[in-house]
Structures are given as C-alpha cells and as structure tokens.
Protein backbone atom coordinates (compact mmCIF):
# COMPACT_ATOMS: atom_id res chain seq x y z
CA UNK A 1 7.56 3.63 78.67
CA UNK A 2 8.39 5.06 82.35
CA UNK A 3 6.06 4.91 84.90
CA UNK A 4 2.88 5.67 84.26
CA UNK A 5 1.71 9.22 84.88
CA UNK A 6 -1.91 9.71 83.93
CA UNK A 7 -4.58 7.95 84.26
CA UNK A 8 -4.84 8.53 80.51
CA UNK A 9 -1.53 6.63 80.57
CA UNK A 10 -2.75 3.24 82.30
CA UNK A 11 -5.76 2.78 79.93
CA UNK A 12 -3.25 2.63 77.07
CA UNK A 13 -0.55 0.53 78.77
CA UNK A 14 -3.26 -1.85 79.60
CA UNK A 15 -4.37 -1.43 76.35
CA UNK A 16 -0.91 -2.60 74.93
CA UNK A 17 -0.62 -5.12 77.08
CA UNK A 18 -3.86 -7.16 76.31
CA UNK A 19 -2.92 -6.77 73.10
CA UNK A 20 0.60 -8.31 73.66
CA UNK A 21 -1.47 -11.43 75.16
CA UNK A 22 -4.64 -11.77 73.59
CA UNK A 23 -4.61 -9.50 70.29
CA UNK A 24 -6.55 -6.56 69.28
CA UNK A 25 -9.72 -8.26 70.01
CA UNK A 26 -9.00 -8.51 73.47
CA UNK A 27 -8.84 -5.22 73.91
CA UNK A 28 -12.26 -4.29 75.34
CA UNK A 29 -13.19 -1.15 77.87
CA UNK A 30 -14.50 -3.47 79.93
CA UNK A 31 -11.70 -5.83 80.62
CA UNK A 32 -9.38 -3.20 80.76
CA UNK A 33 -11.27 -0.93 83.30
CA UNK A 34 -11.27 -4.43 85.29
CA UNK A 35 -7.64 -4.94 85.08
CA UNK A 36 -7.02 -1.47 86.52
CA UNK A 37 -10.15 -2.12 89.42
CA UNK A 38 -11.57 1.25 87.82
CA UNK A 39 -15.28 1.99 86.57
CA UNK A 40 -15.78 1.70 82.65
CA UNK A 41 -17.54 5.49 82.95
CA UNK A 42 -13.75 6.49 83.08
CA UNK A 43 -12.40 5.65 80.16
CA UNK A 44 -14.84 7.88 78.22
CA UNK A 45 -12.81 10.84 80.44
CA UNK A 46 -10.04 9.96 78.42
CA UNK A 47 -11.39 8.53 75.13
CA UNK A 48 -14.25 9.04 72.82
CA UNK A 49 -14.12 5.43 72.03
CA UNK A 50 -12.14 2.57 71.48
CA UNK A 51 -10.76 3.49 68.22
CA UNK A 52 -9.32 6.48 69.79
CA UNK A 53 -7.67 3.91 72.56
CA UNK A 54 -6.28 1.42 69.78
CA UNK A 55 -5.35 5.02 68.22
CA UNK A 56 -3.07 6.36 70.81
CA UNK A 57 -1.64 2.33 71.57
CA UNK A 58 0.25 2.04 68.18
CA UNK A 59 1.31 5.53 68.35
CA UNK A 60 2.70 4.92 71.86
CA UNK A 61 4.06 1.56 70.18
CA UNK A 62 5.62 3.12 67.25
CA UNK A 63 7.34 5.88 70.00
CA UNK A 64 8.60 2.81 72.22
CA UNK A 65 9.49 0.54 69.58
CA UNK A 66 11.16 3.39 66.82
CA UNK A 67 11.84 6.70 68.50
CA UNK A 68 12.93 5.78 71.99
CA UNK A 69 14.78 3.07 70.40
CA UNK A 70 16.47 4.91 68.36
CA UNK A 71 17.32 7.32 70.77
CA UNK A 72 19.14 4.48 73.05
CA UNK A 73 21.37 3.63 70.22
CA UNK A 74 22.29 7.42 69.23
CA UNK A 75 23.45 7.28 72.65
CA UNK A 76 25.22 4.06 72.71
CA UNK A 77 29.03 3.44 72.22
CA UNK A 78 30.15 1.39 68.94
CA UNK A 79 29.93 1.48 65.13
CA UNK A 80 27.01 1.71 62.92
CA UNK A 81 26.72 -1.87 62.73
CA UNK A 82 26.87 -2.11 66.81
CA UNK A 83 24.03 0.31 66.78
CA UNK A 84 22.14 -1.87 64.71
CA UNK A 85 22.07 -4.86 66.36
CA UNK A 86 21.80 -3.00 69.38
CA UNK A 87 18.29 -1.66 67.36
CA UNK A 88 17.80 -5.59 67.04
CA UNK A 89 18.01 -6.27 70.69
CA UNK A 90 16.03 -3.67 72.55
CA UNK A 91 12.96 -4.46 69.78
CA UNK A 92 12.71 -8.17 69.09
CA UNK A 93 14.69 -9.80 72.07
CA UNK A 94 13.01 -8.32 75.59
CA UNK A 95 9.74 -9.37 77.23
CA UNK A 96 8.47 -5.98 76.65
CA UNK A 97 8.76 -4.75 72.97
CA UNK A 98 8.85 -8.04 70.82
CA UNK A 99 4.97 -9.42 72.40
CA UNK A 100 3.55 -5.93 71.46
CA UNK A 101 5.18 -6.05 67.82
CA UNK A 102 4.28 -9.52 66.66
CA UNK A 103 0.34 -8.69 68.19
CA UNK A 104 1.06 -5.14 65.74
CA UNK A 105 1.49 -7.60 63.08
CA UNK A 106 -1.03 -9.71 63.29
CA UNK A 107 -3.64 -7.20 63.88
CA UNK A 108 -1.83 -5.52 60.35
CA UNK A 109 -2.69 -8.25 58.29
CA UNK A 110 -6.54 -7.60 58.81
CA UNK A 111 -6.72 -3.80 58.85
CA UNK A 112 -5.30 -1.52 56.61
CA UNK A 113 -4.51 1.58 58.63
CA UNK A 114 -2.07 -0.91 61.35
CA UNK A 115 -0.74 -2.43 57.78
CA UNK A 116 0.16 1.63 56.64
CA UNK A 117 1.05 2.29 60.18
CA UNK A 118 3.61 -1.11 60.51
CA UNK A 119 4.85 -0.27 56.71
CA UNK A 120 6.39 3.38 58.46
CA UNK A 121 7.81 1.57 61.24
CA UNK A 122 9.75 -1.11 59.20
CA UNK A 123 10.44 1.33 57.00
CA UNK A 124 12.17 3.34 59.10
CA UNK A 125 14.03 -0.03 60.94
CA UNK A 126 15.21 -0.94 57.59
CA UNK A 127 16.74 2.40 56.98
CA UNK A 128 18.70 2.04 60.05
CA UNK A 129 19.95 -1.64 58.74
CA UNK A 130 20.33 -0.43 55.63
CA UNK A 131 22.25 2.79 56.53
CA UNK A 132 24.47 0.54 59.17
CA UNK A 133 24.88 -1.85 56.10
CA UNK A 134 26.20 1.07 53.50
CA UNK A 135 29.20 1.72 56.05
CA UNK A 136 31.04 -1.61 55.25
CA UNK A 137 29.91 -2.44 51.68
CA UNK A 138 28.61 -0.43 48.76
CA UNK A 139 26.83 -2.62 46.98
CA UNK A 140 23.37 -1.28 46.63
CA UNK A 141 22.08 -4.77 45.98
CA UNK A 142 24.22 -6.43 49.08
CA UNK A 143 23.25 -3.54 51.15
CA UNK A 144 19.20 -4.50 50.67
CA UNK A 145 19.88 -7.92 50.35
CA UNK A 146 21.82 -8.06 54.04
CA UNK A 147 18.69 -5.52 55.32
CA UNK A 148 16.08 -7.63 54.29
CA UNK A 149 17.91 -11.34 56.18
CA UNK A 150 18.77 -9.10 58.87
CA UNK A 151 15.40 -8.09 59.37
CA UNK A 152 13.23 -11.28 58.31
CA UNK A 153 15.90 -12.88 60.88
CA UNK A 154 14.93 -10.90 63.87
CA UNK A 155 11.25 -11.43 63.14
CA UNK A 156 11.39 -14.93 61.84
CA UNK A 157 12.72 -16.56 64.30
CA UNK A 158 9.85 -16.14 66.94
CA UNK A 159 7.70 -18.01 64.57
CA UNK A 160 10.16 -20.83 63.80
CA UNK A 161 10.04 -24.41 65.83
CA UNK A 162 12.71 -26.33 64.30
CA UNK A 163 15.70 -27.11 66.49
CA UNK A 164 19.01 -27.11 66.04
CA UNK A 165 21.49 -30.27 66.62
CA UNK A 166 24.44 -29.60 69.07
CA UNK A 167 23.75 -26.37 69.03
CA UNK A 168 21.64 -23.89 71.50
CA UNK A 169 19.01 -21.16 69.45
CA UNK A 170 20.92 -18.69 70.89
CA UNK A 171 24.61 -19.65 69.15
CA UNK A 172 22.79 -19.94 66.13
CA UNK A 173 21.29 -16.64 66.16
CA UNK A 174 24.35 -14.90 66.55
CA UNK A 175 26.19 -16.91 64.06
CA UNK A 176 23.38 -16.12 61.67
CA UNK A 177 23.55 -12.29 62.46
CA UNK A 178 27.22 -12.02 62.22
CA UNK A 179 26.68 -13.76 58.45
CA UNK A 180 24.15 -11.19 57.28
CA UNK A 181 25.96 -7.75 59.26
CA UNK A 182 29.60 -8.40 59.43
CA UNK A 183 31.52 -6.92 56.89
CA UNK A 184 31.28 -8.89 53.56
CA UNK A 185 34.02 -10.80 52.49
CA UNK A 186 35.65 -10.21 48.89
C-alpha cells in the first residue's frame, strides 16, 4: 500500500500490522488507537466496530497480496513462468506481504469467513501457477501436480527448521523452484 491517505487508512494499516505480529487477537481499538497516539472515540468515525476493521484488513490484504501483485507482474518483462515466480517473490519473500499472509492463515483455520476468504486468494495464486505451468507442459496432471509443490513450497518453507548441509536455504530454494517450474524434462 502507498502512503497512507486517510485517517481511515492508518486504522487499517495498523490493523494489518498487529496482525502480522501478534495475530487477529491482537488487534484491539485500543492498542491500535495507542499505536497511532489517537483517542479510541475515533475509530468509531471510521468503523462501526471491529468486525468492520478486520473487514476492510483482509480486503486491503487480498488487494496487496492478489491484485496489486498481479498487476506488477502484468507489467514485468519475461515469460509466464518469470511472472510466476516473480508472483512468488513479491508475496512470500518481503518483510511486508509474507508476515500478513501466514497471520491470514492462521486466523483461517479458526473462522470460516477468513478460511472462504484465503480459499479465493489461493485460488486465484494457483491459477496463475497453474496457467504459467500449461505454457511448457500439457499434462493436466503435471500441470496441478507442479502448482500444488510450487505453492506448498513458497508457504512451507517459513514453517520448516531443518537445515541443510553445505548448502545455504537460499540455494536450496531456488534449486527446489527450478525442479517444480522449469520446463519438464521428457
């Protein structure tokens, strides 16, 4: 998101942001009027309540994270495949995106409407794989097969520990994503 605009604006970046640290249950009108040294009276200029708030934070999430995403990589130079891992980096690799996502999805797993809301959003990211997939092979089955490592991949490996002998995280990561996008070998 650009700078912020509206007053309206910095209630739901804050918003996203103590969710990024602390999780949907850290997002309280108090704390947050706090954070930006205003009055808790102000929020309700903006909101009717905090549902509306968490409201308006995943659908400025799924903009950030999908749409303006998307929009970089229609832009961008490269193939279909570039594109996607381009997709790939902007979401799950910066400072900014990836902490709001994995919060996203744990808040999901204990409320329905973030689960429906998170099901759209990888849907559409899987389309993208999917669709970036089908221009180099067209085998259905490959094709979902290759979406679904691609995208367990750049989720997975925030939540994985293990290490990896002579080599660095980052080597392995790109070996592993040139394995499940590059064109498939027959």
């Amino acid at each position: 998101m650009g700078a912020l605009r509206t007053r309206r604006e910095a209630w739901i970046e804050e918003g996203l942001q103590a969710l990024a640290v602390g999780g949907v249950d850290s997002v309280r009108v108090e704390a947050l009027a706090k954070a930006l040294g205003v009055t808790k009276g102000g929020f309700y200029g903006y909101f009717a309540d905090r549902d509306e708030l968490l409201g308006e934070m995943l659908d400025a999430w799924e903009r950030e994270s999908v749409d303006d995403v998307f929009e970089r990589i229609a832009e961008a130079d490269g193939d279909a495949l570039d594109k996607a891992r381009l997709a790939g980096q902007l979401t799950f690799s910066g400072d900014r995106l990836l902490p709001i996502d994995l919060a996203v999805r744990t808040w999901a797993r204990r409320d329905d409407a973030v689960n429906e809301r998170l099901r759209r959003v990888d849907n559409r990211r899987m389309q993208l794989i999917r669709d970036a997939l089908g221009t180099v092979c067209d085998d259905p089955e490959e094709v979902e097969a290759r979406s679904l490592l691609a995208f367990c991949m750049a989720i997975g490996v925030h939540f994985l520990a293990a290490d990896h002998p002579g080599f660095t995280t980052e080597q392995v990561r790109v070996r592993a994503g040139s394995i499940i996008l590059d064109r498939p070998v027959r």
